[in-house]
Structures are given as structure tokens and as C-alpha cells.
PDB file of N, CA and C in Angstrom:
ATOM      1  N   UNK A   1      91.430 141.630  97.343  1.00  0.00           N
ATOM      2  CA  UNK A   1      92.388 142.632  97.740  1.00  0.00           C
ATOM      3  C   UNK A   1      92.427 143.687  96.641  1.00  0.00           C
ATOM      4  N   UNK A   2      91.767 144.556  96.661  1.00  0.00           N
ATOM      5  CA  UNK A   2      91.785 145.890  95.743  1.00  0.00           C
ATOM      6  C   UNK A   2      92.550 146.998  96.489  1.00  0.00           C
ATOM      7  N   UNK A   3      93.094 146.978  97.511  1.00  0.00           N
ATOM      8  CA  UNK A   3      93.852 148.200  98.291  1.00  0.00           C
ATOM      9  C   UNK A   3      95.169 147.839  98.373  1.00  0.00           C
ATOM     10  N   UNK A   4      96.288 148.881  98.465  1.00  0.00           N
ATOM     11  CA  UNK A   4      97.412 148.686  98.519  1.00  0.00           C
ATOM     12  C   UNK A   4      98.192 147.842  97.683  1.00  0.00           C
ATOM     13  N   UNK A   5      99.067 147.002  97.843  1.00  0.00           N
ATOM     14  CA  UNK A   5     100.143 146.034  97.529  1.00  0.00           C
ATOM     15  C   UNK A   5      99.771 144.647  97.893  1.00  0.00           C
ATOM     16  N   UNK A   6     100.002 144.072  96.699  1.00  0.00           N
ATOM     17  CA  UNK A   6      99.644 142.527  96.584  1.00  0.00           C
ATOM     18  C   UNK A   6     101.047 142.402  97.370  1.00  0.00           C
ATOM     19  N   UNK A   7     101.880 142.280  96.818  1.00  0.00           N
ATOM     20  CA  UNK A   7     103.784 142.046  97.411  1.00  0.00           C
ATOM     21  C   UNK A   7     103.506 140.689  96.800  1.00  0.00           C
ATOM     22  N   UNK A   8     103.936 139.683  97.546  1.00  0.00           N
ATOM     23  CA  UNK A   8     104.128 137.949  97.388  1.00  0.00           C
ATOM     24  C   UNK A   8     102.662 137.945  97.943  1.00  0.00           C
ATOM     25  N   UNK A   9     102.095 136.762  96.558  1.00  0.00           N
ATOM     26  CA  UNK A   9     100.792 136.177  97.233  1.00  0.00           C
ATOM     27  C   UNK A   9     100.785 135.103  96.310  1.00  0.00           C
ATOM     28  N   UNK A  10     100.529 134.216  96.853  1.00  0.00           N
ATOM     29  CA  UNK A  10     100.260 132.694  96.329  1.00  0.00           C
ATOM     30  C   UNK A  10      98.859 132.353  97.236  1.00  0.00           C
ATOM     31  N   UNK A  11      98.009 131.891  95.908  1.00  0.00           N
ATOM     32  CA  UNK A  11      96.624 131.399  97.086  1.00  0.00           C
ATOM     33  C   UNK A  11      96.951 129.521  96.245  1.00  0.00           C
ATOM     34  N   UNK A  12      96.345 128.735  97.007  1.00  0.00           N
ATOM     35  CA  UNK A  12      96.003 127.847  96.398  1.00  0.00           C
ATOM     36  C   UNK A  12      94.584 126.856  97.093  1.00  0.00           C
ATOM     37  N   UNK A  13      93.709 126.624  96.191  1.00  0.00           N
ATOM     38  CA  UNK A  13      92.288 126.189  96.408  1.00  0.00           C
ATOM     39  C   UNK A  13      92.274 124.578  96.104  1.00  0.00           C
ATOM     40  N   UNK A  14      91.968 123.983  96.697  1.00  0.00           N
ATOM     41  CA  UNK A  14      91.444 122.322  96.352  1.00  0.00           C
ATOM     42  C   UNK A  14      90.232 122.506  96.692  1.00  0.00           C
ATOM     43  N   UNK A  15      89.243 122.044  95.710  1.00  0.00           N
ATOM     44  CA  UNK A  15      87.954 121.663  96.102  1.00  0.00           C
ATOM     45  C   UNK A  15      87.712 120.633  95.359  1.00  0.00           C
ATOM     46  N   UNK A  16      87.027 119.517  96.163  1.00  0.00           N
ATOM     47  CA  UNK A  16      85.810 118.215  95.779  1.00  0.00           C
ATOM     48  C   UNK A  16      84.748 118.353  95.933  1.00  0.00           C
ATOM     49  N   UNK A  17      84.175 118.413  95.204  1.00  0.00           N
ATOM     50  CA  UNK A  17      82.363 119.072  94.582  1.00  0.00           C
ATOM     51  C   UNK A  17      82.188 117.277  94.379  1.00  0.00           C
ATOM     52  N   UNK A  18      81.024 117.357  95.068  1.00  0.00           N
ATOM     53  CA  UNK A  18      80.162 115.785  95.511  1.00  0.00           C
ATOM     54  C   UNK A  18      79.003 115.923  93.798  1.00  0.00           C
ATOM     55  N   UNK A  19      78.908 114.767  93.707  1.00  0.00           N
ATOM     56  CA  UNK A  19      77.890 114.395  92.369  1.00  0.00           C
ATOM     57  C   UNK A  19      77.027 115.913  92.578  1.00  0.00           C
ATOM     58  N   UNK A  20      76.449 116.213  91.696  1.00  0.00           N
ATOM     59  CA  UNK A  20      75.064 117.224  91.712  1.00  0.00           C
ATOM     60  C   UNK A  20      75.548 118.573  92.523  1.00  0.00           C
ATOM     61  N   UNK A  21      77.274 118.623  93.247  1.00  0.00           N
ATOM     62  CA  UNK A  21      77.462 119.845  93.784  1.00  0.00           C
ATOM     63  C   UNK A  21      77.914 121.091  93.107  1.00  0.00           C
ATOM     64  N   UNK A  22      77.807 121.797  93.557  1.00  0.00           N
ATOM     65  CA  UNK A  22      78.300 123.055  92.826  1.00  0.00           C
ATOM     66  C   UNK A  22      79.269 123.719  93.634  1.00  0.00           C
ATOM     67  N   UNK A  23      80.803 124.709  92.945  1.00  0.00           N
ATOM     68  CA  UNK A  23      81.274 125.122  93.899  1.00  0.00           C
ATOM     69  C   UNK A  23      82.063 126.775  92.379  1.00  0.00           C
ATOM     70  N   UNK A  24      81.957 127.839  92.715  1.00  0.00           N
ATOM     71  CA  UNK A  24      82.453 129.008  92.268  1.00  0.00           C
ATOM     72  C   UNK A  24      83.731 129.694  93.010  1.00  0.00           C
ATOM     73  N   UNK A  25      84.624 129.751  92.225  1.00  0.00           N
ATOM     74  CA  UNK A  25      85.853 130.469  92.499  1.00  0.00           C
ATOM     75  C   UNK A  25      85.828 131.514  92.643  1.00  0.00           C
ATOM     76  N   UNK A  26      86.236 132.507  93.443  1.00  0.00           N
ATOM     77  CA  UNK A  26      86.440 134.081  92.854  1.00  0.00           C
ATOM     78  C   UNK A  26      87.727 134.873  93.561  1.00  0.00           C
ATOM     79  N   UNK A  27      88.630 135.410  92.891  1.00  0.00           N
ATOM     80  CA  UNK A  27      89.614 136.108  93.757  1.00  0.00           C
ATOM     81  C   UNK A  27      89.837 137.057  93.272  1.00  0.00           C
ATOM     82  N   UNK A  28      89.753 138.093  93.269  1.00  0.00           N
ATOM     83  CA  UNK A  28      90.180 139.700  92.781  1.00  0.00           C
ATOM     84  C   UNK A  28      91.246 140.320  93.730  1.00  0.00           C
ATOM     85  N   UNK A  29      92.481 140.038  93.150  1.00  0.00           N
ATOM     86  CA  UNK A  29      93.641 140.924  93.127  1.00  0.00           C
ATOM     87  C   UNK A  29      93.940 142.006  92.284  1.00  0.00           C
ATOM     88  N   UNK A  30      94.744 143.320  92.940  1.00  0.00           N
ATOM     89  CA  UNK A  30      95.288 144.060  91.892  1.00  0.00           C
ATOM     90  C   UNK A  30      96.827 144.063  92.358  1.00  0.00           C
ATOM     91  N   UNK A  31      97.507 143.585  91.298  1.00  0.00           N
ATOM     92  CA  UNK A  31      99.021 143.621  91.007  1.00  0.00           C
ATOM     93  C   UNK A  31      99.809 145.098  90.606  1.00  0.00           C
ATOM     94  N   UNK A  32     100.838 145.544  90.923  1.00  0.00           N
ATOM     95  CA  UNK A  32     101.478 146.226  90.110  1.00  0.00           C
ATOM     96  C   UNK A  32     102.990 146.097  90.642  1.00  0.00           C
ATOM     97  N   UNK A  33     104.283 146.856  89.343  1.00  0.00           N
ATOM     98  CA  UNK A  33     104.982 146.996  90.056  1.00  0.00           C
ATOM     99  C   UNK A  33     105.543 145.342  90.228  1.00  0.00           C
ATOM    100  N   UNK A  34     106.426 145.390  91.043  1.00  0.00           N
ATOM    101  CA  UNK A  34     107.222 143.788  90.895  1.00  0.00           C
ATOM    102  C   UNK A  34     106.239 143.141  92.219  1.00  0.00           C
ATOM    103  N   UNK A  35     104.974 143.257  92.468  1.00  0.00           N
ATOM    104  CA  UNK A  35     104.241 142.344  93.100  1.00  0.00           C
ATOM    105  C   UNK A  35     104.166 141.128  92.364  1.00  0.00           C
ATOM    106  N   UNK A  36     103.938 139.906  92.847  1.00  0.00           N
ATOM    107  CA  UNK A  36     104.215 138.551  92.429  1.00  0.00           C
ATOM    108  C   UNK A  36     102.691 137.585  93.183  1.00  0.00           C
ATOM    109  N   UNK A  37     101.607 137.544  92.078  1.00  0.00           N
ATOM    110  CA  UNK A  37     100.661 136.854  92.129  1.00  0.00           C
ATOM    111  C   UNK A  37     101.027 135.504  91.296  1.00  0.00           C
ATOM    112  N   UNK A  38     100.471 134.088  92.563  1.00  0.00           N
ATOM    113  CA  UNK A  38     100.061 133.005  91.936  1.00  0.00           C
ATOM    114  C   UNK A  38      98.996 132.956  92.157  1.00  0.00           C
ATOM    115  N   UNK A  39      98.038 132.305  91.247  1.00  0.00           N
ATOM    116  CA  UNK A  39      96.837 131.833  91.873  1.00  0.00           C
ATOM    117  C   UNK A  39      96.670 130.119  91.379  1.00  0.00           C
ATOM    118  N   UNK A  40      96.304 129.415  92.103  1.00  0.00           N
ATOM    119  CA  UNK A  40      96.051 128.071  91.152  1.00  0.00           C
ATOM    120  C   UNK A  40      94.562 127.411  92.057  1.00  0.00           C
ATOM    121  N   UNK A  41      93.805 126.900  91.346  1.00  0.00           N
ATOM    122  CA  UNK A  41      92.469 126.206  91.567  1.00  0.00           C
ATOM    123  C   UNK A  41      92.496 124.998  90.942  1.00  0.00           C
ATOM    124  N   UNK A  42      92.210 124.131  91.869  1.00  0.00           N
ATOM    125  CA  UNK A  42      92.116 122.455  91.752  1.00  0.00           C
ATOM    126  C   UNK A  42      90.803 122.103  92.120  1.00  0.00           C
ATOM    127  N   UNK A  43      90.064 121.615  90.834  1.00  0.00           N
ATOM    128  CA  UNK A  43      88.619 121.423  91.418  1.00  0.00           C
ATOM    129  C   UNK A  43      88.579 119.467  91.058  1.00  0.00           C
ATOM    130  N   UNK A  44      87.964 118.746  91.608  1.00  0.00           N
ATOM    131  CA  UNK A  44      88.222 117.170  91.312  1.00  0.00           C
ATOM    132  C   UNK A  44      86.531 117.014  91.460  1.00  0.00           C
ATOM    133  N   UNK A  45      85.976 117.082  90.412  1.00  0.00           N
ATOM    134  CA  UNK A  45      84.216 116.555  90.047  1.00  0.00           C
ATOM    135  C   UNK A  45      84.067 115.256  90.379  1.00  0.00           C
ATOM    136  N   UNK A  46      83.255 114.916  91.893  1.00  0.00           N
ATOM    137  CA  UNK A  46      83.285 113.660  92.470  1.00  0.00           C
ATOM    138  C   UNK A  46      81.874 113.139  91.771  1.00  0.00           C
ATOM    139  N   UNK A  47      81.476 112.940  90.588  1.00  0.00           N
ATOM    140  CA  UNK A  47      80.334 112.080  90.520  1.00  0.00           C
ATOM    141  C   UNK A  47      80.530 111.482  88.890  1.00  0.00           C
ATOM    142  N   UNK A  48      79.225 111.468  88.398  1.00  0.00           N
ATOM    143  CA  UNK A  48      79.636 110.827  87.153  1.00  0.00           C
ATOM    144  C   UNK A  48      78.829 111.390  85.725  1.00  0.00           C
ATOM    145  N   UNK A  49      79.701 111.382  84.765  1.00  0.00           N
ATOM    146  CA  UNK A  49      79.375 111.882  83.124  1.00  0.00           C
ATOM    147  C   UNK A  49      78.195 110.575  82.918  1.00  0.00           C
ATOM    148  N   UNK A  50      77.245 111.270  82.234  1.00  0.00           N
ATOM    149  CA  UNK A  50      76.053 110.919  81.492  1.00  0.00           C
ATOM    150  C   UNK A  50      76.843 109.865  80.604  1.00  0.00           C
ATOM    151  N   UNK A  51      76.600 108.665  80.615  1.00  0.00           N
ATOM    152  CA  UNK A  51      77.270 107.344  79.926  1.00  0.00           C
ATOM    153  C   UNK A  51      76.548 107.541  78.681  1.00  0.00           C
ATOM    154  N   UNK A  52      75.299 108.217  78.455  1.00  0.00           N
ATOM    155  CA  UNK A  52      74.838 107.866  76.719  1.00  0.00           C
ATOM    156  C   UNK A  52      75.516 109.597  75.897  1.00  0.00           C
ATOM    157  N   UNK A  53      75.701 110.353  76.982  1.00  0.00           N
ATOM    158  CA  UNK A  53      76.600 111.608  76.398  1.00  0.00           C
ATOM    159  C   UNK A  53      78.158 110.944  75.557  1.00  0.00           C
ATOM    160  N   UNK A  54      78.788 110.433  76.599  1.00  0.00           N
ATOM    161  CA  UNK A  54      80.023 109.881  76.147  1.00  0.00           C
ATOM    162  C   UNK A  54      80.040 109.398  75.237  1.00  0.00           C
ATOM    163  N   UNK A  55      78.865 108.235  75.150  1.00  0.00           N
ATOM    164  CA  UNK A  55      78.862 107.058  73.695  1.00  0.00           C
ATOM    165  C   UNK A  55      78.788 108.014  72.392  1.00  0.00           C
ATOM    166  N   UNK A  56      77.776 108.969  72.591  1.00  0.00           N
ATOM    167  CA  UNK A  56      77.296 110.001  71.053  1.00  0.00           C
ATOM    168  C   UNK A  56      78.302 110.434  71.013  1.00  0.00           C
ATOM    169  N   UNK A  57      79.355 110.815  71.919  1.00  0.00           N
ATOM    170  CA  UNK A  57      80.316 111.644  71.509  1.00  0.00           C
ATOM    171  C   UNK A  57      81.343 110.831  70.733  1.00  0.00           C
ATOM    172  N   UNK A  58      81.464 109.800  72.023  1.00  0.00           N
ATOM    173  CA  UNK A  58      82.318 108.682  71.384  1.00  0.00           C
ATOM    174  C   UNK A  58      82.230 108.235  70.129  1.00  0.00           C
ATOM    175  N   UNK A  59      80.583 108.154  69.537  1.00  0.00           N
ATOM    176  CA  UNK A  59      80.676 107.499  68.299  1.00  0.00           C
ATOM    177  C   UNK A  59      80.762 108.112  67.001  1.00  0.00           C
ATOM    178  N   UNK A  60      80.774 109.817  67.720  1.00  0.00           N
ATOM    179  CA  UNK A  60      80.879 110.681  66.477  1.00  0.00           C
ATOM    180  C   UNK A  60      82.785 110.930  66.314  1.00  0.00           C
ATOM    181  N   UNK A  61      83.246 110.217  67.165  1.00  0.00           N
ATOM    182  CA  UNK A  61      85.122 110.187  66.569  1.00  0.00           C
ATOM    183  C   UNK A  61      85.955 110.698  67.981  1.00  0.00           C
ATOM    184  N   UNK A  62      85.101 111.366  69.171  1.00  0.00           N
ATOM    185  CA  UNK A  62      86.186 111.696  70.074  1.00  0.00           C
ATOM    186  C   UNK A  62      86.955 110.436  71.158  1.00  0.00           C
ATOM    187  N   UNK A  63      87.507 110.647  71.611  1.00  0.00           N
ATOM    188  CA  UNK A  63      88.137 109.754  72.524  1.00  0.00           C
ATOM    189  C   UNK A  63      87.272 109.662  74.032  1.00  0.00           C
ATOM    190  N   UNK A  64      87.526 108.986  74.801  1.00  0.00           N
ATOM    191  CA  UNK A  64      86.887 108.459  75.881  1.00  0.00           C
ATOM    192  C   UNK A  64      87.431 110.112  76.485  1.00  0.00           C
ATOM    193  N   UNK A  65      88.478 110.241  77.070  1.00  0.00           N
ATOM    194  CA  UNK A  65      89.230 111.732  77.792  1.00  0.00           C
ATOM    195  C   UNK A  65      88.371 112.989  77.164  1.00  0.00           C
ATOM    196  N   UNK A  66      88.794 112.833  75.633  1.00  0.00           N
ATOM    197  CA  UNK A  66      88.105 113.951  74.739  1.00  0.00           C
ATOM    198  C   UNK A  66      86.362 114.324  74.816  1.00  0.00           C
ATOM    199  N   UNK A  67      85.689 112.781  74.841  1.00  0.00           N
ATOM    200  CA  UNK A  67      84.420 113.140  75.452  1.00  0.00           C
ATOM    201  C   UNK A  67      83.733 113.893  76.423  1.00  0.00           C
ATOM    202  N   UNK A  68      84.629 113.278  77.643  1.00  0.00           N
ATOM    203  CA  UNK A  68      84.398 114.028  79.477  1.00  0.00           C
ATOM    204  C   UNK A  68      84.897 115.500  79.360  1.00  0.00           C
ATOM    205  N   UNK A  69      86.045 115.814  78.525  1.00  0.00           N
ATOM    206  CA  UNK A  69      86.160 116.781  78.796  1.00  0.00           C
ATOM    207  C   UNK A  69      85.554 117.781  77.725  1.00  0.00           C
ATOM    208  N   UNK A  70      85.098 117.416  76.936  1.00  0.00           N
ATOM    209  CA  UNK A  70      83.832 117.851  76.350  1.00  0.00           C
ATOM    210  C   UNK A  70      82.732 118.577  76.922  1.00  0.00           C
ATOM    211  N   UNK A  71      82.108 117.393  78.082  1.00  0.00           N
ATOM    212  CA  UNK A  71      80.946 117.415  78.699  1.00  0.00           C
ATOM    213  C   UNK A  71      81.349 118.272  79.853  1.00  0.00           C
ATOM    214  N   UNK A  72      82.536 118.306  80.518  1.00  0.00           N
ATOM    215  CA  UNK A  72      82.584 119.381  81.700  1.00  0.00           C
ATOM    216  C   UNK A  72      83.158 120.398  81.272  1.00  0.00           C
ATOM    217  N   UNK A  73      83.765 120.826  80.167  1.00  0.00           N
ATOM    218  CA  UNK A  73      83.620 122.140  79.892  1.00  0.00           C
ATOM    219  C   UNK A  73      82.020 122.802  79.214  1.00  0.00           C
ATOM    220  N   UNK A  74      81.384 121.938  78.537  1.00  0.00           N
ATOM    221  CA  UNK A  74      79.956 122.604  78.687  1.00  0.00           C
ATOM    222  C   UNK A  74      79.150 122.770  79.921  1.00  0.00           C
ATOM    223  N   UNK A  75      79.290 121.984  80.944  1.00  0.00           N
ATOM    224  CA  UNK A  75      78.719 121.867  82.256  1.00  0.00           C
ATOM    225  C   UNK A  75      79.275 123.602  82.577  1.00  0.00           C
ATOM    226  N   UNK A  76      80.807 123.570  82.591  1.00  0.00           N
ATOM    227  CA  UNK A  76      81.111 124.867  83.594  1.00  0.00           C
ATOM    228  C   UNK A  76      80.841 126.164  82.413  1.00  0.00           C
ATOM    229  N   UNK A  77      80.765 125.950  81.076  1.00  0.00           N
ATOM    230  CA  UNK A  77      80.121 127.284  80.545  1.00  0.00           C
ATOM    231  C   UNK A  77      78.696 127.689  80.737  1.00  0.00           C
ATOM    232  N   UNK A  78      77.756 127.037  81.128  1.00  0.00           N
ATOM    233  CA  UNK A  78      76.543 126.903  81.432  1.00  0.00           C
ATOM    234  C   UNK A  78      76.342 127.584  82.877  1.00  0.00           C
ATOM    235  N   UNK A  79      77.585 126.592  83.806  1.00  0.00           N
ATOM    236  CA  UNK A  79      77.051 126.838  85.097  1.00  0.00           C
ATOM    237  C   UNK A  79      76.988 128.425  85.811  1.00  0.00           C
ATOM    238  N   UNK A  80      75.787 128.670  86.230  1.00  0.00           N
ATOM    239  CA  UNK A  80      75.782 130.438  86.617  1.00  0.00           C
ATOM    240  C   UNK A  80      77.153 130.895  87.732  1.00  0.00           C
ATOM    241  N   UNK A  81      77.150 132.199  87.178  1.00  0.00           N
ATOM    242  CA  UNK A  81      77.978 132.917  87.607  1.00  0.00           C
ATOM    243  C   UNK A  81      77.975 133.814  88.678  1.00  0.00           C
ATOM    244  N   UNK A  82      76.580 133.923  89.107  1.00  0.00           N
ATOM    245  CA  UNK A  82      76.444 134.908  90.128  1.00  0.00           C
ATOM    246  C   UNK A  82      76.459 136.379  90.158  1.00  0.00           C
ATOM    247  N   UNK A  83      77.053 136.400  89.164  1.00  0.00           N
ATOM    248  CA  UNK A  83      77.720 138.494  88.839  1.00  0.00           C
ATOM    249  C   UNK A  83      76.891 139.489  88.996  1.00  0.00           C
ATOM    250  N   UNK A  84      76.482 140.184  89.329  1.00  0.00           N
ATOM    251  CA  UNK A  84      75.700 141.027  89.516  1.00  0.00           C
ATOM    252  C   UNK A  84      75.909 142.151  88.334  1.00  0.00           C
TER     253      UNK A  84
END
């Protein structure tokens, strides 16, 4: 929505991305003025972290949580963007 008035907008996204799936967000709003944007994205990664990633991580001091989320924030800085 780049034209006119956002006004009230709440989006909200659930996605379950299957082992090996991929899935990209994108929403471009323009706000102004007492328009009232939420946006919230719920993504739930249905497959599984590399078990010898975790251990190296694990054994260099992070926590089991601290590991995974280690490994899927490098996954989603990596993963392409599409942008032209």
C-alpha cells in the first residue's frame, strides 16, 4: 500500500516452512499522520538444526537455545532476498 491512507491496519502472517522450505515476507506500507500500523510475522521452521553444528557450538560455551538460534539467524542472513 504506497497510495493514500494506511488508517487502522493490522496484518498478521503465520507461516510453517517444511524441512528444506523456504518462505519471504514482504509488506510495504506508508504511514503518516495518526495512521496506526501493526505488522507481526510468525514463522515456525518445521525441520531440523545440523546436530554436529549444535555440538561445536555447544562445546565452544553456548547453550542448547543459544546454539539454534545461532544457526537460524545465520540461515536467514544468508537466505536470498530477491530485491531487485
Amino acid at each position: 500500500m504506497l497510495q493514500g491512507r494506511a488508517g487502522r491496519l493490522r496484518s498478521d502472517y503465520h507461516v510453517e516452512i517444511a524441512e528444506h522450505g523456504l518462505a519471504e515476507l514482504a509488506v510495504r506500507v506508508r504511514g503518516r499522520a495518526d495512521d496506526r500500523i501493526e505488522l507481526n510475522d510468525h514463522i515456525r521452521l518445521n525441520g531440523t538444526v545440523d546436530q554436529t553444528q549444535l555440538e561445536t557450538l555447544m562445546a565452544h560455551g553456548l547453550t542448547s537455545d543459544q546454539a539454534i538460534e545461532l544457526v537460524i539467524s545465520g540461515m536467514l542472513r544468508t537466505a536470498p532476498t530477491g530485491s531487485a
